[in-house]
Structures are given as C-alpha cells and as structure tokens.
C-alpha atoms as a PDB file:
ATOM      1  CA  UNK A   1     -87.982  -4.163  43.350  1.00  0.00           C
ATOM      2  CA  UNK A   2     -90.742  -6.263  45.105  1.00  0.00           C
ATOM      3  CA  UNK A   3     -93.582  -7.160  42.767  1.00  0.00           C
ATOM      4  CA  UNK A   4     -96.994  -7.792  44.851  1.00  0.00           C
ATOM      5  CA  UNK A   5    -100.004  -9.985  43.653  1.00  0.00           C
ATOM      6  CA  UNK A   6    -103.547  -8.805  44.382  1.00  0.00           C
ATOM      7  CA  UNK A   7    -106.092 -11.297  43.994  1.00  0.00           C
ATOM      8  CA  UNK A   8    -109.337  -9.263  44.115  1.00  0.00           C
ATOM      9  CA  UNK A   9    -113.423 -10.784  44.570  1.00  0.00           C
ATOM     10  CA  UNK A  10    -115.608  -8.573  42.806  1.00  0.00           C
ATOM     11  CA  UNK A  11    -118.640  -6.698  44.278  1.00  0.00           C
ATOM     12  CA  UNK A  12    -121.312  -7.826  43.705  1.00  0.00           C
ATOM     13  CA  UNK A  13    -124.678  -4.647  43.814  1.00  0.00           C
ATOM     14  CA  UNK A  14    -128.087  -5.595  42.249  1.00  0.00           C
ATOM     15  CA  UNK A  15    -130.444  -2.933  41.807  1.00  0.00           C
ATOM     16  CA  UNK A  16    -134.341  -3.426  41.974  1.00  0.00           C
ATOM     17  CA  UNK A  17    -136.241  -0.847  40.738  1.00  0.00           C
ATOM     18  CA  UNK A  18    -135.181   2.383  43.447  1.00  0.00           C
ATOM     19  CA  UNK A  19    -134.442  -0.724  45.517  1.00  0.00           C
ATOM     20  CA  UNK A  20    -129.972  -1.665  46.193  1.00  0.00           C
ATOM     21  CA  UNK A  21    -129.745  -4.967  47.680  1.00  0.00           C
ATOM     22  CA  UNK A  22    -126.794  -5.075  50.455  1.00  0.00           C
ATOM     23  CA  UNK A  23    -123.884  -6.530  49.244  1.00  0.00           C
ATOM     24  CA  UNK A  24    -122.580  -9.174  51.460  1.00  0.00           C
ATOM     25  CA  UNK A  25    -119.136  -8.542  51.941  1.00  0.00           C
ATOM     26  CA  UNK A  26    -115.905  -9.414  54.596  1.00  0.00           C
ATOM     27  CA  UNK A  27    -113.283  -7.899  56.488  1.00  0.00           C
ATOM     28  CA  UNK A  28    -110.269 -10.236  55.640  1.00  0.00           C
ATOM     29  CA  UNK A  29    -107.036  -9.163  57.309  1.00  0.00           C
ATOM     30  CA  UNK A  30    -103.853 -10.553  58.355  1.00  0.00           C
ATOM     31  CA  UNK A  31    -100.720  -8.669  59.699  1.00  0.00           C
ATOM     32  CA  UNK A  32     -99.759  -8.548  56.074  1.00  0.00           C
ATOM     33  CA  UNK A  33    -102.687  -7.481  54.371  1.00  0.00           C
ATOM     34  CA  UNK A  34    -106.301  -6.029  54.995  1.00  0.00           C
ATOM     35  CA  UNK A  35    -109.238  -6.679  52.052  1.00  0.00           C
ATOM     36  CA  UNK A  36    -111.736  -4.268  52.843  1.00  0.00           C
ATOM     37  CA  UNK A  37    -114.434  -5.412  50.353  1.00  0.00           C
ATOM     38  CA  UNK A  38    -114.000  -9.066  49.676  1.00  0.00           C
ATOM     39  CA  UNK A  39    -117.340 -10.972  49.414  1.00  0.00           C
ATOM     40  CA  UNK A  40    -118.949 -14.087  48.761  1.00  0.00           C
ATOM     41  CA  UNK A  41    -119.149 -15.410  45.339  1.00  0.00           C
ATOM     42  CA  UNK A  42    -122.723 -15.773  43.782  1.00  0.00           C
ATOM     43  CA  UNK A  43    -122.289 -19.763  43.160  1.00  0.00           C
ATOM     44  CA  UNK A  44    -119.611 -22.468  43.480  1.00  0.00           C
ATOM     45  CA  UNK A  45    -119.254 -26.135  43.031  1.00  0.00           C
ATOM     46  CA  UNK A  46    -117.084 -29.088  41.341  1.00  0.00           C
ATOM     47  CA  UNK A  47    -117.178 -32.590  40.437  1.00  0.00           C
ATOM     48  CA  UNK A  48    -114.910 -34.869  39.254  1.00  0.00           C
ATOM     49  CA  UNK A  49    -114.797 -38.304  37.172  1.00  0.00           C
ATOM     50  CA  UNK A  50    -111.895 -40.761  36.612  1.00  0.00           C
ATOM     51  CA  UNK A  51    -110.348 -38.663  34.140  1.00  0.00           C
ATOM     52  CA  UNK A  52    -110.448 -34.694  35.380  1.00  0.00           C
ATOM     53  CA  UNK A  53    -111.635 -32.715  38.328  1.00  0.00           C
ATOM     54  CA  UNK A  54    -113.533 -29.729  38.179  1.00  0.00           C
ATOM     55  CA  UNK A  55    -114.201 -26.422  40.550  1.00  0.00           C
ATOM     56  CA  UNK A  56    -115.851 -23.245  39.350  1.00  0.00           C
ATOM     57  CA  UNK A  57    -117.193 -20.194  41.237  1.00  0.00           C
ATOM     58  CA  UNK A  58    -119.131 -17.483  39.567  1.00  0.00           C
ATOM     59  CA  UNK A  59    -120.069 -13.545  40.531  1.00  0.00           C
ATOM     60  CA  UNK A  60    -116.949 -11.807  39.067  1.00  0.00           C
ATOM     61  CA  UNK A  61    -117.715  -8.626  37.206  1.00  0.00           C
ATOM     62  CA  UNK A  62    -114.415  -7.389  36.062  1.00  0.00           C
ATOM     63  CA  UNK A  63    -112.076 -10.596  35.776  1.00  0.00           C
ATOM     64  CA  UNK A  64    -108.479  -9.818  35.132  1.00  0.00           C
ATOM     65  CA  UNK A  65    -105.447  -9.736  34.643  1.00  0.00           C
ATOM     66  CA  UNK A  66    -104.289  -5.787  34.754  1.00  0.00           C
ATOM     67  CA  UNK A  67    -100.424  -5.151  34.693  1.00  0.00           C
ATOM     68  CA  UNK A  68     -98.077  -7.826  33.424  1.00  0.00           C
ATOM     69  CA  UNK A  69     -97.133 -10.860  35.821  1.00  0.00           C
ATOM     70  CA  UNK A  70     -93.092 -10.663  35.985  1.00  0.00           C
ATOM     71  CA  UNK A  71     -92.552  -7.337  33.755  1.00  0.00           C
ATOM     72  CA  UNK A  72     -94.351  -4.571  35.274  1.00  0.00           C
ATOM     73  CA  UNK A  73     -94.090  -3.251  38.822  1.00  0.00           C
ATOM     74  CA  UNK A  74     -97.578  -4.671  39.684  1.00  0.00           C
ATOM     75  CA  UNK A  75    -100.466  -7.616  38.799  1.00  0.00           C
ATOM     76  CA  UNK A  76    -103.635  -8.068  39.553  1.00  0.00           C
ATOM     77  CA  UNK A  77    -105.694 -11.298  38.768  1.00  0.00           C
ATOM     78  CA  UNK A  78    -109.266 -10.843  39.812  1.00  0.00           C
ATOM     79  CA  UNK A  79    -111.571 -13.657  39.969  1.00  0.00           C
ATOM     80  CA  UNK A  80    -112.319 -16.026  42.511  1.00  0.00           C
ATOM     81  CA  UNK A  81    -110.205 -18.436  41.182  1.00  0.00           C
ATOM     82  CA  UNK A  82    -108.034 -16.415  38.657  1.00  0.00           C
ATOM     83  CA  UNK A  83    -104.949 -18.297  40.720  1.00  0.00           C
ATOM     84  CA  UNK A  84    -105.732 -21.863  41.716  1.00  0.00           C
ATOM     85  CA  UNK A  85    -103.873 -23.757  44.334  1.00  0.00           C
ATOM     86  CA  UNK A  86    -103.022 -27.278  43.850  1.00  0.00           C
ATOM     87  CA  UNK A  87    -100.042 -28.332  45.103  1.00  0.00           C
ATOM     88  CA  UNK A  88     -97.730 -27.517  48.337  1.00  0.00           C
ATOM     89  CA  UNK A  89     -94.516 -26.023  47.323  1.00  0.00           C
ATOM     90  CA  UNK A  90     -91.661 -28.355  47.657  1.00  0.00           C
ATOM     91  CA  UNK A  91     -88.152 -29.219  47.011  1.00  0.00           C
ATOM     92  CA  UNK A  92     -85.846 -32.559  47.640  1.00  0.00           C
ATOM     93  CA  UNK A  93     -82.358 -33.273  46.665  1.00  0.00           C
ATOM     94  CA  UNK A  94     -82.033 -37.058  46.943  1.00  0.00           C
ATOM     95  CA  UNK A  95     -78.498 -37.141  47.541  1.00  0.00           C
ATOM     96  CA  UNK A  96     -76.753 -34.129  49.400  1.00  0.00           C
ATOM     97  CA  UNK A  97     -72.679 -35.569  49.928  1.00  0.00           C
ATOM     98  CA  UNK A  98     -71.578 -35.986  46.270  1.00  0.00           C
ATOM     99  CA  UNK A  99     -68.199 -37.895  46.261  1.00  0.00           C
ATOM    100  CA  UNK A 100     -66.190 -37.719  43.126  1.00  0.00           C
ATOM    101  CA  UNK A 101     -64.150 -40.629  44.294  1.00  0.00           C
ATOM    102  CA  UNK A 102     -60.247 -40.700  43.860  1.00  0.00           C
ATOM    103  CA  UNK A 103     -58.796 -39.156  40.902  1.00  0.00           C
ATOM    104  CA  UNK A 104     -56.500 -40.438  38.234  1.00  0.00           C
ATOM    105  CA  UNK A 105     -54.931 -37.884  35.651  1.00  0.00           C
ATOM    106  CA  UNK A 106     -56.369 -38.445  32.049  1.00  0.00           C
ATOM    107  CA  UNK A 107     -59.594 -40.095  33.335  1.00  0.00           C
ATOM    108  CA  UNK A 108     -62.359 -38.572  33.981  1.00  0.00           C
ATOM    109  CA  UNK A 109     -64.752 -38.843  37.567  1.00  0.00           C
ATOM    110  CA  UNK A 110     -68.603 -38.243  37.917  1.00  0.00           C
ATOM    111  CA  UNK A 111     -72.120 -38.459  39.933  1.00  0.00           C
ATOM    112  CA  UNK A 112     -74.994 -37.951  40.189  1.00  0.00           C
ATOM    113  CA  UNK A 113     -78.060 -36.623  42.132  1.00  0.00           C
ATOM    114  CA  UNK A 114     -82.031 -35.553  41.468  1.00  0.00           C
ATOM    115  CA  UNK A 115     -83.888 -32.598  42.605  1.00  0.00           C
ATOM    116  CA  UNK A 116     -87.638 -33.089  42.744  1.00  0.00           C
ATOM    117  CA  UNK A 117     -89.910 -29.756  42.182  1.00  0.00           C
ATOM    118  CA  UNK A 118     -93.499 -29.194  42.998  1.00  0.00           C
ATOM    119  CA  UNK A 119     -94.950 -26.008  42.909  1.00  0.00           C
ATOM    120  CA  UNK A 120     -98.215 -24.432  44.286  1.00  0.00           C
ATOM    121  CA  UNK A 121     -99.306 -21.883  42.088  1.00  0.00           C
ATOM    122  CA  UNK A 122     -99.523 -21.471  38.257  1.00  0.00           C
ATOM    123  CA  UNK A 123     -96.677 -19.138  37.735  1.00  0.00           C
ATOM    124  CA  UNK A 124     -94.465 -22.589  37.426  1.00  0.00           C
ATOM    125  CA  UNK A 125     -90.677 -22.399  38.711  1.00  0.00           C
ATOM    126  CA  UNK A 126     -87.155 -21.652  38.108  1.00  0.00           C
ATOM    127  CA  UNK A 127     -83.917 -23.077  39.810  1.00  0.00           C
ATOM    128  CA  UNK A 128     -80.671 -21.623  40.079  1.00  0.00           C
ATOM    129  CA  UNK A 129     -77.701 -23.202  40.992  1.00  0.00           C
ATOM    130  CA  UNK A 130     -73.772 -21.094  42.092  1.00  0.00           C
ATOM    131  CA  UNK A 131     -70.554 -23.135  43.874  1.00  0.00           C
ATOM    132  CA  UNK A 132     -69.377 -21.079  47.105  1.00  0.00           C
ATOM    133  CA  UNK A 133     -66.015 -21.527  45.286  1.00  0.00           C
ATOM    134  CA  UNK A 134     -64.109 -23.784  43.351  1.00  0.00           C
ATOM    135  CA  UNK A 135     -62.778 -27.518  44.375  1.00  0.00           C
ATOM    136  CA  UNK A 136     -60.550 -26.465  46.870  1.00  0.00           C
ATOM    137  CA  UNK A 137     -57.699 -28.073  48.505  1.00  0.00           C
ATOM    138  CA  UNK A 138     -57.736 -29.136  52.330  1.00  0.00           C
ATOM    139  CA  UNK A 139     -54.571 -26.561  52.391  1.00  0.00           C
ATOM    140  CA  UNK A 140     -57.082 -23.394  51.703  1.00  0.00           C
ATOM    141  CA  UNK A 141     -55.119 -22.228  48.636  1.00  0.00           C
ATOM    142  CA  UNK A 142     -54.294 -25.259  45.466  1.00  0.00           C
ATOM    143  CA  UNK A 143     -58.009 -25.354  43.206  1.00  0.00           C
ATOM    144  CA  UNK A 144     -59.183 -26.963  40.469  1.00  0.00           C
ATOM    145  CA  UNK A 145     -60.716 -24.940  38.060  1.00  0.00           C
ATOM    146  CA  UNK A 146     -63.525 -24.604  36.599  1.00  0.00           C
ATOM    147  CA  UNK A 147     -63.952 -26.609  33.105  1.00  0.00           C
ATOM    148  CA  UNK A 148     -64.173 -24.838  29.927  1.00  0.00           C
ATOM    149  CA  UNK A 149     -64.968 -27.777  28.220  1.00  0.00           C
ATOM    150  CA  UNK A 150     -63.483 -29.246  24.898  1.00  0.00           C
ATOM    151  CA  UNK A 151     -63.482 -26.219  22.663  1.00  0.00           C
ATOM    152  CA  UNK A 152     -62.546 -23.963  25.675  1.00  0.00           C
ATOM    153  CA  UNK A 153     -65.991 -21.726  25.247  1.00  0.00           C
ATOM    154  CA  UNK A 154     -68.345 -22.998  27.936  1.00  0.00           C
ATOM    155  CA  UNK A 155     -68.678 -20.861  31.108  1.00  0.00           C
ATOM    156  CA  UNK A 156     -71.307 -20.405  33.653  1.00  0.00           C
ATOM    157  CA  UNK A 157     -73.742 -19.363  31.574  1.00  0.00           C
ATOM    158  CA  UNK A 158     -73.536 -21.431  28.274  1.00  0.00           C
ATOM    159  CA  UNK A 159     -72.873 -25.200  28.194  1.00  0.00           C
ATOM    160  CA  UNK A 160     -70.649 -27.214  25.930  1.00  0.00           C
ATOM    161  CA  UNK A 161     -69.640 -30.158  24.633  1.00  0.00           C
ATOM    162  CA  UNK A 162     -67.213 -32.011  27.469  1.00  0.00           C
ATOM    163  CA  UNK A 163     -66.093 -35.429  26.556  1.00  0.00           C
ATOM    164  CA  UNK A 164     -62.546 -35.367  26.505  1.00  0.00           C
ATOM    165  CA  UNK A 165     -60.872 -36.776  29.057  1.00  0.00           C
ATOM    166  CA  UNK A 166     -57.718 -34.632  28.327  1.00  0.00           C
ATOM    167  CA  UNK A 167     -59.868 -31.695  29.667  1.00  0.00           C
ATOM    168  CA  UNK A 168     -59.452 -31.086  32.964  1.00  0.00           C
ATOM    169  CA  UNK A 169     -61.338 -29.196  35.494  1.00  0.00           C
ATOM    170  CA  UNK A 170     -65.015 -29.251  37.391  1.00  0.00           C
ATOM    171  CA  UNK A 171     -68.574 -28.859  35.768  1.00  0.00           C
ATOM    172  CA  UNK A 172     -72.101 -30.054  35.478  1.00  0.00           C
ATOM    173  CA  UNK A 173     -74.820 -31.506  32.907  1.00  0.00           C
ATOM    174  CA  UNK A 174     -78.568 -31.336  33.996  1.00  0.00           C
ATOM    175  CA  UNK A 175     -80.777 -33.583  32.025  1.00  0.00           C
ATOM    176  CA  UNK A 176     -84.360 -32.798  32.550  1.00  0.00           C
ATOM    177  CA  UNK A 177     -87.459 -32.178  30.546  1.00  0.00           C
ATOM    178  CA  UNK A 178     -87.189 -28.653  31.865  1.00  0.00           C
ATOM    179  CA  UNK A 179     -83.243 -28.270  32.016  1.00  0.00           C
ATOM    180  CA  UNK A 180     -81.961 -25.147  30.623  1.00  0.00           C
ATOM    181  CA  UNK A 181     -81.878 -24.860  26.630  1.00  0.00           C
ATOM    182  CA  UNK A 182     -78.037 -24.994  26.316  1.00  0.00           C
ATOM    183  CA  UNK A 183     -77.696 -28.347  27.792  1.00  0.00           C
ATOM    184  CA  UNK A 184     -78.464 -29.974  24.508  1.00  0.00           C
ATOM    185  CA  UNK A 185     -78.089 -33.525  26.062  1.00  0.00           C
ATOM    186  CA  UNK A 186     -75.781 -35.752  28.433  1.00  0.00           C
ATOM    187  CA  UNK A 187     -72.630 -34.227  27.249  1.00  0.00           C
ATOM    188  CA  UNK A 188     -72.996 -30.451  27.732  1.00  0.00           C
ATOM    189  CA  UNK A 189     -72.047 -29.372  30.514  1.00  0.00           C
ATOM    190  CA  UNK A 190     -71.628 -25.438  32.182  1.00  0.00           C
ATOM    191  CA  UNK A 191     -69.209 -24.379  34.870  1.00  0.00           C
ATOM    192  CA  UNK A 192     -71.043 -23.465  38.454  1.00  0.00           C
ATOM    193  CA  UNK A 193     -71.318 -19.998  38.826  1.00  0.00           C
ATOM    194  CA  UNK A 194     -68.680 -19.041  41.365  1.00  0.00           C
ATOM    195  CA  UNK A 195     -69.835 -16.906  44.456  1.00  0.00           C
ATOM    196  CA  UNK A 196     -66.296 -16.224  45.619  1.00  0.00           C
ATOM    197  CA  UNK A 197     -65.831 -14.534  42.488  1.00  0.00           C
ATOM    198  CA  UNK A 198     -69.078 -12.612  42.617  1.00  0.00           C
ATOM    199  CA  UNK A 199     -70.677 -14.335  39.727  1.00  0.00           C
ATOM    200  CA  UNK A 200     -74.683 -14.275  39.253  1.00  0.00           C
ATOM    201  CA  UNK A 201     -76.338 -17.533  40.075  1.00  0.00           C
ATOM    202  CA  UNK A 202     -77.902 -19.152  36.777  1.00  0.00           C
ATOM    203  CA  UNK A 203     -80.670 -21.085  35.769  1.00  0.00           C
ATOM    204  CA  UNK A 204     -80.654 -24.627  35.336  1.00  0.00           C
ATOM    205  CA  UNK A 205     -84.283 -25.842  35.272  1.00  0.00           C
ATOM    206  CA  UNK A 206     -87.720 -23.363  34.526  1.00  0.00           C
ATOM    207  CA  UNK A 207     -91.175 -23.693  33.788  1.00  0.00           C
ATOM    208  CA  UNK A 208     -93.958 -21.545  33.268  1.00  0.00           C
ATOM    209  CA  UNK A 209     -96.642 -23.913  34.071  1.00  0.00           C
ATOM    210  CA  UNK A 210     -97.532 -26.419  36.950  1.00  0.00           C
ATOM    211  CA  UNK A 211     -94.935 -28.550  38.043  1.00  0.00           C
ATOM    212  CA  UNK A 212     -96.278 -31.691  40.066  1.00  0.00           C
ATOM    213  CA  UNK A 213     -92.801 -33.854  41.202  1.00  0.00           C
ATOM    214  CA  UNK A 214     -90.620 -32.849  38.232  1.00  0.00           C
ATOM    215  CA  UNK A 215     -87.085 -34.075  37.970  1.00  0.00           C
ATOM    216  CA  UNK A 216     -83.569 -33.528  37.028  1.00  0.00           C
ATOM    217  CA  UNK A 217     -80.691 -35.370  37.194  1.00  0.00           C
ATOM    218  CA  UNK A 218     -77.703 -33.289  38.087  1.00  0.00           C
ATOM    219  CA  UNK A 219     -74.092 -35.139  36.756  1.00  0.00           C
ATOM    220  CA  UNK A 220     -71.370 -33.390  38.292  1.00  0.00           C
ATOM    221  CA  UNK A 221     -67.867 -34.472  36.557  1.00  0.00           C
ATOM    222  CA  UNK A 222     -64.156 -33.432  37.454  1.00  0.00           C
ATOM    223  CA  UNK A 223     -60.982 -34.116  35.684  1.00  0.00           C
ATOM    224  CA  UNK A 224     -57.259 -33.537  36.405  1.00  0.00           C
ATOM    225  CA  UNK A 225     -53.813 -33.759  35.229  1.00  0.00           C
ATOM    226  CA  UNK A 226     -50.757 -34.676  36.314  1.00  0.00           C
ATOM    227  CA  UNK A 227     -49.329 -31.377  38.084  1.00  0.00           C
ATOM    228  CA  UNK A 228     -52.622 -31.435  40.207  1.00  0.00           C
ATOM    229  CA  UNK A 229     -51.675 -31.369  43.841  1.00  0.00           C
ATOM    230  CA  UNK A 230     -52.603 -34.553  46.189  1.00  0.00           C
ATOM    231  CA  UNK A 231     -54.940 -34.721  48.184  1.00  0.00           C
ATOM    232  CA  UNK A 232     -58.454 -33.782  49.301  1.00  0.00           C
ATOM    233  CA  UNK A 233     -60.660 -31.287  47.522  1.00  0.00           C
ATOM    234  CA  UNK A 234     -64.553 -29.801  48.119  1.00  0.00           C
ATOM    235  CA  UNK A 235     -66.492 -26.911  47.333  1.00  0.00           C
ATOM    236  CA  UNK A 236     -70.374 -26.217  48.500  1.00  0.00           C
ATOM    237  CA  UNK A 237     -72.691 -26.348  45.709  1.00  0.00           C
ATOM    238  CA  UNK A 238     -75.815 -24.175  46.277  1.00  0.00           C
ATOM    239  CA  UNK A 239     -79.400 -24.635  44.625  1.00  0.00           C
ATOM    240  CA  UNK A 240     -82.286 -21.850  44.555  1.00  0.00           C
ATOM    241  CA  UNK A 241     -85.872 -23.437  43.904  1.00  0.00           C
ATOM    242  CA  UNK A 242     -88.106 -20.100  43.448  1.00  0.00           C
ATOM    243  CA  UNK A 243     -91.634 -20.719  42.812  1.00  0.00           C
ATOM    244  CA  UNK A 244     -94.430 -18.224  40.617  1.00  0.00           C
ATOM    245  CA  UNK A 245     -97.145 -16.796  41.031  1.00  0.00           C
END
C-alpha cells in the first residue's frame, strides 16, 4: 500500500471590520502533484551562533500532524516547516569485493566493510540486508550453508553467539550504534536472508531520528570442515538503505 505525505501551508484570511483582505496564495505544481492554495508564510528568519542554528517561519493556523506517520494509510504534517530538510540522502559501502581468503577446516575466516548513512528528512532510516543465495561453488551446485551458530538457534532473523570454530558455515555481525537489537556485540552473528529461497530481507541498522554519516561495520565470517568441496565459492550480498519521512 503506498503511504503519501502532504505537507500543507495554511491560509492565511484577516478580516477588518466588513473588510477580507486577499490572501496571497500560489499555484505550485509539478507532474506529480498540484497545491492549489499554498501561500506565503506571515514571517521567517534564522540565525545561528557557534553552537546551534536556527530557522523559524510563522502564519500556520492549524499545525499538524493528522493520521499516523508509518501506521495509517495517510499523514499530514502542516506547517511550514513541520518536515525540515537538512541533509542529502546518501549511502556508501567502503569496500564492495569482500574476500574471505583461503579456507582451512577448523579455522575460522572473516572481513570486514562499513556502510555510511545520511538521511534527509526526520523520519530517520532503516537498512536491510538478503544474500542472492548461499556461498556457492564455481560448479553451480556444492554450497556452504548458512551458519546456525554455536547453539544451532540463530537464523536470519535472530543472531547468536558464533565463536566456535568447530561451527561451520556463512554469517554476519553488524556492530553499530544503530545495529539491530539482537546483535548484542562482536560475536552475534545472523544468517543472510536467502533470496533463492524466498526469504524476507531483514533489518540490520534503524533509526527514527536524523542520521548525519552514521556507521556500521559489517564482519562477514565463514567456516568449513573437512568434507567441504575445493575450490572457489561466492554469493551476492544485497543491502537496502530506505530513508523516512
């Protein structure tokens, strides 16, 4: 279901005596949208010291918000400035060829990269992360599964303790000040949800606020043993950054 944000100006009528002073109002229209009776705000300004920066506009007469931002099918936050802009959306992956290196049974291979999130409005962020499918051999058909970690209950969705190097398979640990709540610290890790097997992409890192360059580091680790075929193995690993509004 699409979910569509309004931000609405307010009219602004004052009335003199039998007198109506016109409203000064705009036609603002796109090929996405037309705003029939936006106007110009009543004041505006801003200043700024070492410490903080301030803007302000004044004139609304019915500030918002009406409906619920992210659980009903609509929201609208009126208000010149009920959503304020600071940031251009972006997102970097420093490091986009992750090589696990050469594998030796009972011993345990990992790296590393960082995503870097910025986001524009105030609705914060959320990233999701799937694999296209799991390490797969050069021949098309020998994998190495998935991890389940040391006491066999972490999947996609939940992380768990992995530090045994007798536990083979593939997984990941996010550590960031806005990873997801299950990974606990460096040692949890989840499997990659796996799109060849039609499972949901999950959230790794979220934020309801502002995010201005936040990190994670993403540790991807990969164990074997010894009936694990030679030779060379990949998968695709996938990242979603969505921003709010």
């Amino acid at each position: 279901m699409k979910k569509w944000i309004i931000i609405l100006g307010p009219l602004l009528i004052v009335i003199a005596g039998r007198l109506t002073s016109p409203a000064w109002a705009d036609r603002l229209e796109s090929n996405s949208y037309v705003i029939q009776f936006g106007n110009f705000n009543v004041g505006s300004g801003g200043g700024e010291t070492t410490n903080y920066g301030l803007t302000y506009t004044i004139g609304q007469t019915a500030p918002g918000p009406f409906g619920s931002y992210g659980s009903s099918n609509y929201f609208i936050g009126s208000g010149f400035q009920y959503i304020y802009q600071i940031q251009p959306f972006g997102f970097s992956i420093d490091n986009v060829a992750i090589d696990l290196g050469e594998l030796t049974t009972g011993i345990h291979n990992s790296a590393n990269n960082k995503l870097t999130i910025t986001t524009r409005g105030a609705g914060g962020y959320t990233i999701y992360a799937y694999e296209e499918n799991p390490l797969t051999h050069s021949n098309g058909s020998t994998t190495i599964s998935d991890t389940t970690c040391d006491a066999g209950g972490c999947t996609e969705a939940i992380a768990g303790v992995w530090t045994n190097q007798s536990i083979t398979g593939f997984g990941f640990n996010v550590v960031a000040a806005d990873a997801a709540a299950d990974f606990l610290d460096d040692t949890y890790f989840r499997q990659f949800a796996d799109d060849s097997a039609a499972e949901n992409m999950q959230v790794i890192m979220s934020d309801t606020n502002i995010a201005n360059s936040e990190t994670g580091v993403v540790t991807y680790k990969v164990g074997i043993d010894g009936n694990t075929a030679a030779g060379n193995y990949q998968t695709g690993v996938v990242y979603v950054a969505v921003p709010g509004y």
